[in-house]
N, C-alpha and C. Protein backbone atom coordinates (compact mmCIF):
# COMPACT_ATOMS: atom_id res chain seq x y z
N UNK A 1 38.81 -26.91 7.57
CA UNK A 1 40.13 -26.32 7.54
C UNK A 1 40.13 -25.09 8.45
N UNK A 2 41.07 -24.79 9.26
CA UNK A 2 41.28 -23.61 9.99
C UNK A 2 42.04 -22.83 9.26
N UNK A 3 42.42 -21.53 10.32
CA UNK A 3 43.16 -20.21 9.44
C UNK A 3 44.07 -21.20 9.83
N UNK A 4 45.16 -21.47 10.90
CA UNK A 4 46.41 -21.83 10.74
C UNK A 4 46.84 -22.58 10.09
N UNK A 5 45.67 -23.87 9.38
CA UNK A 5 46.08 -24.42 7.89
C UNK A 5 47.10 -23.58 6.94
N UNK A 6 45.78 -22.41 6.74
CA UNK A 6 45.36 -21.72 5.93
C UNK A 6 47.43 -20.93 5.82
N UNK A 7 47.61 -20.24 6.85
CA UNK A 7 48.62 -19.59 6.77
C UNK A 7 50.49 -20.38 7.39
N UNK A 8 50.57 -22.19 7.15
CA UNK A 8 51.17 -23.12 7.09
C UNK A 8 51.66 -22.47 5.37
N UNK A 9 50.62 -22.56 4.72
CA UNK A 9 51.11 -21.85 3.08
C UNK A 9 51.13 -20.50 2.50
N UNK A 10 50.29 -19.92 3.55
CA UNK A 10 50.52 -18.41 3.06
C UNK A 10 50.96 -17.60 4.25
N UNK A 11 51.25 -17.73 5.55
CA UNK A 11 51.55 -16.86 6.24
C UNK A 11 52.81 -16.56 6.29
N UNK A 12 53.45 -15.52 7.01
CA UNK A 12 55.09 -15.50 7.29
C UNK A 12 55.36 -13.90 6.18
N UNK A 13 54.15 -13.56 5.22
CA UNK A 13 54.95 -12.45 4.24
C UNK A 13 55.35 -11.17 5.67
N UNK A 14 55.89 -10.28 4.54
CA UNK A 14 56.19 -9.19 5.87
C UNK A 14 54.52 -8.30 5.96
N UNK A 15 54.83 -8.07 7.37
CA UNK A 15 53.17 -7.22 7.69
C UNK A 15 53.34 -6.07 8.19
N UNK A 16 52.41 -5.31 7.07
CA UNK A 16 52.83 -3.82 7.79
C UNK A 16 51.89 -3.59 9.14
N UNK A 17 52.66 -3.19 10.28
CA UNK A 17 52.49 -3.21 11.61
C UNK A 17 52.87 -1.58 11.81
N UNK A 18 52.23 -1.20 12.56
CA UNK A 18 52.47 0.54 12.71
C UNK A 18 51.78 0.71 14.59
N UNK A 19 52.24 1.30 15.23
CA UNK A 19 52.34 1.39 16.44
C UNK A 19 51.08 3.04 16.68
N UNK A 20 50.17 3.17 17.31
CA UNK A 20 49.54 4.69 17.44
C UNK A 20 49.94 5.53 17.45
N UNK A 21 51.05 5.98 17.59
CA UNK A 21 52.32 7.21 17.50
C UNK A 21 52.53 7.59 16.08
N UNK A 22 52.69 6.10 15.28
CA UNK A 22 53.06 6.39 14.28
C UNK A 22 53.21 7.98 13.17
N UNK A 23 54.14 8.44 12.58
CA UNK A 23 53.46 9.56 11.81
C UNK A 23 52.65 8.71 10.78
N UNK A 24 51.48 9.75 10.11
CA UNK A 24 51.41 9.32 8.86
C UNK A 24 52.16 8.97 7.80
N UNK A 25 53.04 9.59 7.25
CA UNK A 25 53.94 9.14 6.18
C UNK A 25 54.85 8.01 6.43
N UNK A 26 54.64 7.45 7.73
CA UNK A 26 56.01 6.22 8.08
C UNK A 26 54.71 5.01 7.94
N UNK A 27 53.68 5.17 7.89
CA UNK A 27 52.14 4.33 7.87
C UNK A 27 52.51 4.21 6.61
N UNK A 28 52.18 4.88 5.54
CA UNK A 28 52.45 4.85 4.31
C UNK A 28 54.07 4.03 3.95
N UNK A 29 54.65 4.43 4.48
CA UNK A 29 55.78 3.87 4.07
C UNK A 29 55.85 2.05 4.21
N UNK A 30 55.17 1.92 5.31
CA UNK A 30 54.94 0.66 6.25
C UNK A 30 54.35 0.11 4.47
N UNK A 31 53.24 0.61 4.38
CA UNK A 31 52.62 -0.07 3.43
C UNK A 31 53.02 -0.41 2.09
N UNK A 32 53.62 0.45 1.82
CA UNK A 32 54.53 0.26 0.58
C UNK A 32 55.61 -0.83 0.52
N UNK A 33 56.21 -1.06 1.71
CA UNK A 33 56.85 -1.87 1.88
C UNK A 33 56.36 -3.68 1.83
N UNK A 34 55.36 -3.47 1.95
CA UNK A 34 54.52 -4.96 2.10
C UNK A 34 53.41 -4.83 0.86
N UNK A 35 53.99 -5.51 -0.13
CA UNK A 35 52.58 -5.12 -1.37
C UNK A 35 51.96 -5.92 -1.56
N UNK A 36 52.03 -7.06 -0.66
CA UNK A 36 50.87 -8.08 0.00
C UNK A 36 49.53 -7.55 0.31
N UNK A 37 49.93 -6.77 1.30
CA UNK A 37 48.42 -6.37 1.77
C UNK A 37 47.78 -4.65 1.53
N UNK A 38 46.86 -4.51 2.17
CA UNK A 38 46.38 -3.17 1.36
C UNK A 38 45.80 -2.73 2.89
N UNK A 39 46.37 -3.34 4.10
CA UNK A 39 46.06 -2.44 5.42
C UNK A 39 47.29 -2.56 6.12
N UNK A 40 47.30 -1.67 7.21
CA UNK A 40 48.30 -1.57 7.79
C UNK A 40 47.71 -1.60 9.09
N UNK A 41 48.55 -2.80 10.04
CA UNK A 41 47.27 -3.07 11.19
C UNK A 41 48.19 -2.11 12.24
N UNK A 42 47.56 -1.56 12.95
CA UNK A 42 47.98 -0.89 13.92
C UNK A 42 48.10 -1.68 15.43
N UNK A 43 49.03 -1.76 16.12
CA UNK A 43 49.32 -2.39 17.33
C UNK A 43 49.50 -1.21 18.72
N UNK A 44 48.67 -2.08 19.51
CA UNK A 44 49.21 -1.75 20.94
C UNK A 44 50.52 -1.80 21.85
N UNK A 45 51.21 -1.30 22.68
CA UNK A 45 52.22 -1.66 23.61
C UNK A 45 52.73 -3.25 23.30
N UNK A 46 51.53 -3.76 23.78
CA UNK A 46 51.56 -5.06 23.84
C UNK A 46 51.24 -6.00 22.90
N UNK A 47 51.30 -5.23 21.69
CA UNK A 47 51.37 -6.39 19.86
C UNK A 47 49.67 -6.88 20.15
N UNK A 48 48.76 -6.19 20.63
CA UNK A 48 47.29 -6.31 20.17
C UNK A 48 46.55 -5.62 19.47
N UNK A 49 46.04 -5.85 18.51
CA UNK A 49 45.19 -5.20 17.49
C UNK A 49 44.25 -4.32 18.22
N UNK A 50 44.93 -2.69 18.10
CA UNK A 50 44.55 -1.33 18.35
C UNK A 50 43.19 -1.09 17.15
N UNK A 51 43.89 -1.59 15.67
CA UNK A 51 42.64 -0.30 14.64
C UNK A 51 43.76 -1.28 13.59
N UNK A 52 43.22 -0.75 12.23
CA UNK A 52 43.62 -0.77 11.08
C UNK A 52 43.65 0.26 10.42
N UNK A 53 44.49 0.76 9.24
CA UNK A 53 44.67 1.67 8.65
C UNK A 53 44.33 1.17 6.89
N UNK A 54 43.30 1.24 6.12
CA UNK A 54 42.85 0.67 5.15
C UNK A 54 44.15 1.78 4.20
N UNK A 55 44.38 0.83 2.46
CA UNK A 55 44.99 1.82 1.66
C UNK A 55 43.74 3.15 1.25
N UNK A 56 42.96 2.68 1.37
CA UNK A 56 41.83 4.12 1.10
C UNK A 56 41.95 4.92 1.60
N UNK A 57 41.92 4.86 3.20
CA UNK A 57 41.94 6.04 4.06
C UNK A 57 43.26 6.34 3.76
N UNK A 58 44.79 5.77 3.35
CA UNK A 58 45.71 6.40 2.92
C UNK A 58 45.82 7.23 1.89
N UNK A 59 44.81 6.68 1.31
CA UNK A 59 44.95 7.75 -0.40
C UNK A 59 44.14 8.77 -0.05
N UNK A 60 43.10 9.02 0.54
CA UNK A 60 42.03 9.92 0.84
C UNK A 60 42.93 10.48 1.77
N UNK A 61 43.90 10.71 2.87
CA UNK A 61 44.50 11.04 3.47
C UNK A 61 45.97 12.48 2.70
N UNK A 62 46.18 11.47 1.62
CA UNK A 62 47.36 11.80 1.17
C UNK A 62 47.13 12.73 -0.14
N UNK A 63 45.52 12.43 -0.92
CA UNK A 63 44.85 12.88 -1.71
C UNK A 63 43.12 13.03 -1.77
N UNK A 64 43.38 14.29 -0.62
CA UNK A 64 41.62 14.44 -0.25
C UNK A 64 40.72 15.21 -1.35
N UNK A 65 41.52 15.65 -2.14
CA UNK A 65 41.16 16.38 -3.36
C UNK A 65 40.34 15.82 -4.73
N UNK A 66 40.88 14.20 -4.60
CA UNK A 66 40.15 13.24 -5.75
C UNK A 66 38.91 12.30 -5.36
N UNK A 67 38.53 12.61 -3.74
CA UNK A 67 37.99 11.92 -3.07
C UNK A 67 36.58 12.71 -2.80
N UNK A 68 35.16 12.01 -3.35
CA UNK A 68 34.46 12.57 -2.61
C UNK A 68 33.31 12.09 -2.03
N UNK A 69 32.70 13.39 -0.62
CA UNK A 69 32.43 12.69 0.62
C UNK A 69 31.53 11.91 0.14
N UNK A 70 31.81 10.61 1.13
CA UNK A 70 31.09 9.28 1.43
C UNK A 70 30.49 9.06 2.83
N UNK A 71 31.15 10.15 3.67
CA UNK A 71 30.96 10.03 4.95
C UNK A 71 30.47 11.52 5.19
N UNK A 72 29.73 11.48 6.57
CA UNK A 72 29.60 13.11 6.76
C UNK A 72 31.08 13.73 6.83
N UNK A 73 30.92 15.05 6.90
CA UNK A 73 31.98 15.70 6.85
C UNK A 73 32.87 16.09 8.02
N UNK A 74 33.23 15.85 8.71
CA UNK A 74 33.54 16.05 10.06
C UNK A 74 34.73 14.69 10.30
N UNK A 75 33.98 13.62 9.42
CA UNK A 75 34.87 12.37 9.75
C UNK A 75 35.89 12.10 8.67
N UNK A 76 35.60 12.83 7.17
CA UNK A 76 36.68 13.48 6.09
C UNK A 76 37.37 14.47 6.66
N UNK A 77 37.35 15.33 7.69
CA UNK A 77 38.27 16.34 8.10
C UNK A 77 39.11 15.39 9.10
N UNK A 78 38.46 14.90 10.18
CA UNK A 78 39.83 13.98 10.68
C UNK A 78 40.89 13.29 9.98
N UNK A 79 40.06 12.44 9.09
CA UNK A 79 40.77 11.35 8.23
C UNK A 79 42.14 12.88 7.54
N UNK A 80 41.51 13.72 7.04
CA UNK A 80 42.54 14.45 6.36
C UNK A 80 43.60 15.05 7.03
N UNK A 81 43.24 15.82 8.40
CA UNK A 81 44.30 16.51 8.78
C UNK A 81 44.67 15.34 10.11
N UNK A 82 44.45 14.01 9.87
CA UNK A 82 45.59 13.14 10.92
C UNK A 82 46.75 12.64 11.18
N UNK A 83 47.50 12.95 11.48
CA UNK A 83 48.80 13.55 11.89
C UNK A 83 49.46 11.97 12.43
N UNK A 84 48.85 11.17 12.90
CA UNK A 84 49.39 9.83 13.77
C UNK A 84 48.70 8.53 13.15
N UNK A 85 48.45 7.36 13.13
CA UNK A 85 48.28 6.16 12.93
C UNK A 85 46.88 6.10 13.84
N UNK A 86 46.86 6.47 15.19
CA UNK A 86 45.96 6.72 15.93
C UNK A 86 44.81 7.39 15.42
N UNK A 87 45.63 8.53 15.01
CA UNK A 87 44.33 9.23 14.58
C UNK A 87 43.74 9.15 13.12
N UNK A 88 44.66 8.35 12.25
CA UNK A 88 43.44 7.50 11.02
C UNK A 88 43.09 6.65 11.35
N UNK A 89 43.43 5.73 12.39
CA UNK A 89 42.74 4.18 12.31
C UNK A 89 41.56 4.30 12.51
N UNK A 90 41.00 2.76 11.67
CA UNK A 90 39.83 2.53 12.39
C UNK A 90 39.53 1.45 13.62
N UNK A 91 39.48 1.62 14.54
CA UNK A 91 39.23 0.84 15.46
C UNK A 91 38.23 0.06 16.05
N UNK A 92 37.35 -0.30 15.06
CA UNK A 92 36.09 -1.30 14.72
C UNK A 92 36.83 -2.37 14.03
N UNK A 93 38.03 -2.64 14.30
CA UNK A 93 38.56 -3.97 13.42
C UNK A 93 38.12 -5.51 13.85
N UNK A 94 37.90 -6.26 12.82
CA UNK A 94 37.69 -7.52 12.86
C UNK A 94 39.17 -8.25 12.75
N UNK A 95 39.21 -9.69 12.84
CA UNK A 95 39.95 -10.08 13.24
C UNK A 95 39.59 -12.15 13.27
N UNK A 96 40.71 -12.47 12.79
CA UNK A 96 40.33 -14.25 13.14
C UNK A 96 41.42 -14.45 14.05
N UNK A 97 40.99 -15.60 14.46
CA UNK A 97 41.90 -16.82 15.62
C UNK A 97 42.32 -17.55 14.47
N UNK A 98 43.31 -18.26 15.42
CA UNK A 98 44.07 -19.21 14.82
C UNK A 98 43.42 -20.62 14.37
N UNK A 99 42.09 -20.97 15.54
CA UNK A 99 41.35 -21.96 15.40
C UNK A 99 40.38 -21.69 14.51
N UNK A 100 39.78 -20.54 13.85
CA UNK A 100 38.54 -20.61 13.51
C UNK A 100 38.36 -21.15 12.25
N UNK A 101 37.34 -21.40 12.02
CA UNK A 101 37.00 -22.07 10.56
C UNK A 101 37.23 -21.26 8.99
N UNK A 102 37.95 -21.91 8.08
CA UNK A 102 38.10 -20.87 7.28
C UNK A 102 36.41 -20.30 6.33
N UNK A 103 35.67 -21.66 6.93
CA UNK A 103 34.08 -21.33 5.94
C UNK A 103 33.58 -19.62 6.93
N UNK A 104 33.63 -19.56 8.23
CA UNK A 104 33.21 -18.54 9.28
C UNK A 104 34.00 -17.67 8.49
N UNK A 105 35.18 -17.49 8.16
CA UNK A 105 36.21 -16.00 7.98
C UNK A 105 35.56 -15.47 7.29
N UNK A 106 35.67 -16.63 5.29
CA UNK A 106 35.00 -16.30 4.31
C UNK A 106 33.38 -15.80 4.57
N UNK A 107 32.71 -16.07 5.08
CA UNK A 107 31.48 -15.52 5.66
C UNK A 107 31.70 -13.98 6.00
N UNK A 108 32.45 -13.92 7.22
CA UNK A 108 32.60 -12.53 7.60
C UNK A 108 33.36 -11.55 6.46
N UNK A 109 34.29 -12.23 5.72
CA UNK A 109 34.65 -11.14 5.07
C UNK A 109 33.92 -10.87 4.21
N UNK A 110 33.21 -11.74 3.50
CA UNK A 110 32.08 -11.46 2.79
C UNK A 110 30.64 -11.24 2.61
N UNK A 111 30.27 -10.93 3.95
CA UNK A 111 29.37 -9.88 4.79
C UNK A 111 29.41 -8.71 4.72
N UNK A 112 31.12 -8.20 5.08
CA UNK A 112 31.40 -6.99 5.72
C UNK A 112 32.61 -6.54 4.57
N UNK A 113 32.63 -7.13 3.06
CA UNK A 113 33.16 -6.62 2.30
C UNK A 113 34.93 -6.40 2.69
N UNK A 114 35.22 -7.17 2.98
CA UNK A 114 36.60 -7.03 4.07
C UNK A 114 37.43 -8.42 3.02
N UNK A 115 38.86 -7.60 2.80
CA UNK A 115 39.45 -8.04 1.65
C UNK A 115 40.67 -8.96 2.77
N UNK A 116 40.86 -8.64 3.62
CA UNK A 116 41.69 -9.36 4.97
C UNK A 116 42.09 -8.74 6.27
N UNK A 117 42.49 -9.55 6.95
CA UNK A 117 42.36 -9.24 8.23
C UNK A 117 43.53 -9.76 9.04
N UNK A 118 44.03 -9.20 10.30
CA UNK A 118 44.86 -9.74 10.96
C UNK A 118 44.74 -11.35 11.86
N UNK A 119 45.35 -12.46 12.27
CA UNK A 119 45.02 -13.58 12.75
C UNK A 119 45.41 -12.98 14.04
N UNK A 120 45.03 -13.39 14.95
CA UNK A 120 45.20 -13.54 16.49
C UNK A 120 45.95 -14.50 17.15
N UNK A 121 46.41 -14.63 18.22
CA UNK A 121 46.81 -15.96 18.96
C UNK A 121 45.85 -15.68 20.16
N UNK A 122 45.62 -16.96 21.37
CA UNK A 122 44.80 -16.76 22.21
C UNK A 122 44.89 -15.45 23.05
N UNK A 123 45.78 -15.02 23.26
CA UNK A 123 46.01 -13.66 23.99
C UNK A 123 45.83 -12.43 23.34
N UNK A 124 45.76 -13.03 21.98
CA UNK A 124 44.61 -11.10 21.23
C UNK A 124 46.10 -10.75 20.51
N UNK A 125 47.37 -11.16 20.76
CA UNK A 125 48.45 -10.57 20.04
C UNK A 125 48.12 -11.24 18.43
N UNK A 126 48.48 -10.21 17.62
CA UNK A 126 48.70 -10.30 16.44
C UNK A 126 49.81 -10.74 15.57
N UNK A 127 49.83 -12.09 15.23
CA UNK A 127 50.44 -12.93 14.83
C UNK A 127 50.80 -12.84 13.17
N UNK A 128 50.29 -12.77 12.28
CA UNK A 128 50.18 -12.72 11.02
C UNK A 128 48.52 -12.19 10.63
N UNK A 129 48.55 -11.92 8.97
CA UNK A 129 47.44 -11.83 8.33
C UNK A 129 46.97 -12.18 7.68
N UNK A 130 45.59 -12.62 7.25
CA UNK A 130 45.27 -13.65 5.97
C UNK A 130 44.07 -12.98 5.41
N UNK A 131 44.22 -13.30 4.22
CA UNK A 131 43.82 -12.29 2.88
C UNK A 131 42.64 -13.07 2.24
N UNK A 132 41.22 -12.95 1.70
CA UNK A 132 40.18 -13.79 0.90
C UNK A 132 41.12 -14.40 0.03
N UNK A 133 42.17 -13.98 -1.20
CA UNK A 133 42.95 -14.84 -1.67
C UNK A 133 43.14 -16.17 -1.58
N UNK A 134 43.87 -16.07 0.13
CA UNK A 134 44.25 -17.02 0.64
C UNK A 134 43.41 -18.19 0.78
N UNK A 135 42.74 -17.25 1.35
CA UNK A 135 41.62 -18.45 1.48
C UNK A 135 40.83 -19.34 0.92
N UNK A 136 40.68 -18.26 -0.23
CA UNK A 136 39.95 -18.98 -1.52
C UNK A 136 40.95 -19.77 -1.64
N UNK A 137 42.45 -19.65 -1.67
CA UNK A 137 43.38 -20.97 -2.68
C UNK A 137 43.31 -22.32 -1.82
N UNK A 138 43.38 -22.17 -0.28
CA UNK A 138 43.22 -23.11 0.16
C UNK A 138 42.19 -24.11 0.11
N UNK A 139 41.14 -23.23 0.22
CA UNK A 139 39.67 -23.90 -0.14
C UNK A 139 39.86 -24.92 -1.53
N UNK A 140 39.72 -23.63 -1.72
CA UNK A 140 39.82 -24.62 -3.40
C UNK A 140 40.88 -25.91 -3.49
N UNK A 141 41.86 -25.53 -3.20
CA UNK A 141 43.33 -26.63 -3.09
C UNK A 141 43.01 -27.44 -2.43
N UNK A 142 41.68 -27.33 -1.26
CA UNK A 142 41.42 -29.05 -0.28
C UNK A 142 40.08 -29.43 -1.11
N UNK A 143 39.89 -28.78 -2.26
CA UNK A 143 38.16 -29.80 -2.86
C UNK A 143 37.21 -29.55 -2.17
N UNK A 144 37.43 -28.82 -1.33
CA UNK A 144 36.05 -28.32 -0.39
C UNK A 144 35.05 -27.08 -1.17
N UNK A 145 35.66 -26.47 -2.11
CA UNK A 145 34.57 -26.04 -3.25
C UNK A 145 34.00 -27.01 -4.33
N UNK A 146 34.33 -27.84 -4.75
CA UNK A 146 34.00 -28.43 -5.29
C UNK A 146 32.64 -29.60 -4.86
N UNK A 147 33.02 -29.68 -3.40
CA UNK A 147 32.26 -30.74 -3.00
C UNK A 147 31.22 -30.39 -2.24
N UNK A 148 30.46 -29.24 -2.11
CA UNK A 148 29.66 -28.12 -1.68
C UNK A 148 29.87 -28.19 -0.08
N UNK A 149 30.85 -28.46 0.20
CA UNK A 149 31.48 -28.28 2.11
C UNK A 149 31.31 -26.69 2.37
């Protein structure tokens, strides 16, 4: 099964999309608006996956006070006083194609502890997003857990 199976049944919700300019509080807002997902992918000019904005780094952002360091300190002072979308993202984002296998995704996300991710089209633009959820339902829904595939 591929992702575009995969999102034939789950893709299309609204996606919070936030541009590098963004302020912070319109990031937040983005997200609230979509209670699907728990990132907010950040886009380029050209609708390509710039960074992601996790809900953590929003809450640690919005409430640095209940949060404590996990990271050296230098990279908690950015995260806190960042002012743009740019300047919380993270821009080490992963990412699937439209072709790839949904057994590869589940792999990566569950490697790298990654709850979902944006899909791609061949040109790197960001099309929709698909969630372990998803994936798991599909899986499961084609018998391919069951049948050790």
């Amino acid at each position: 099964m591929k992702i575009k199976d995969v999102l034939i049944h789950h893709g299309g919700r609204p996606m919070p999309t936030s541009s590098i300019d963004d302020a912070v509080d319109d990031v937040i807002r983005k997200l609230v608006m979509s209670p699907d997902s728990r990132v907010v992918y950040v886009l380029d000019g050209e609708g390509r996956l710039a960074g992601t904005i996790s809900l953590t780094s929003l809450l640690r952002h919005a409430y640095p006070h209940n949060y404590q360091a996990q990271v050296h300190s230098r990279g908690i002072l950015r995260k806190i006083t960042a002012g743009t979308a740019g300047e919380l993202m993270d821009s080490t984002s992963i990412f699937a194609k439209m072709d790839d296998d949904v057994e590869d995704i589940l792999a990566v996300m569950g490697s790298g502890d990654v709850k979902e991710m944006a899909v791609v089209d061949v040109d790197g633009r960001v099309k929709d997003y698909v969630t372990a959820v998803d994936l798991l339902c599909c899986h499961h829904l084609s018998g391919e857990l069951h049948n050790g595939k």
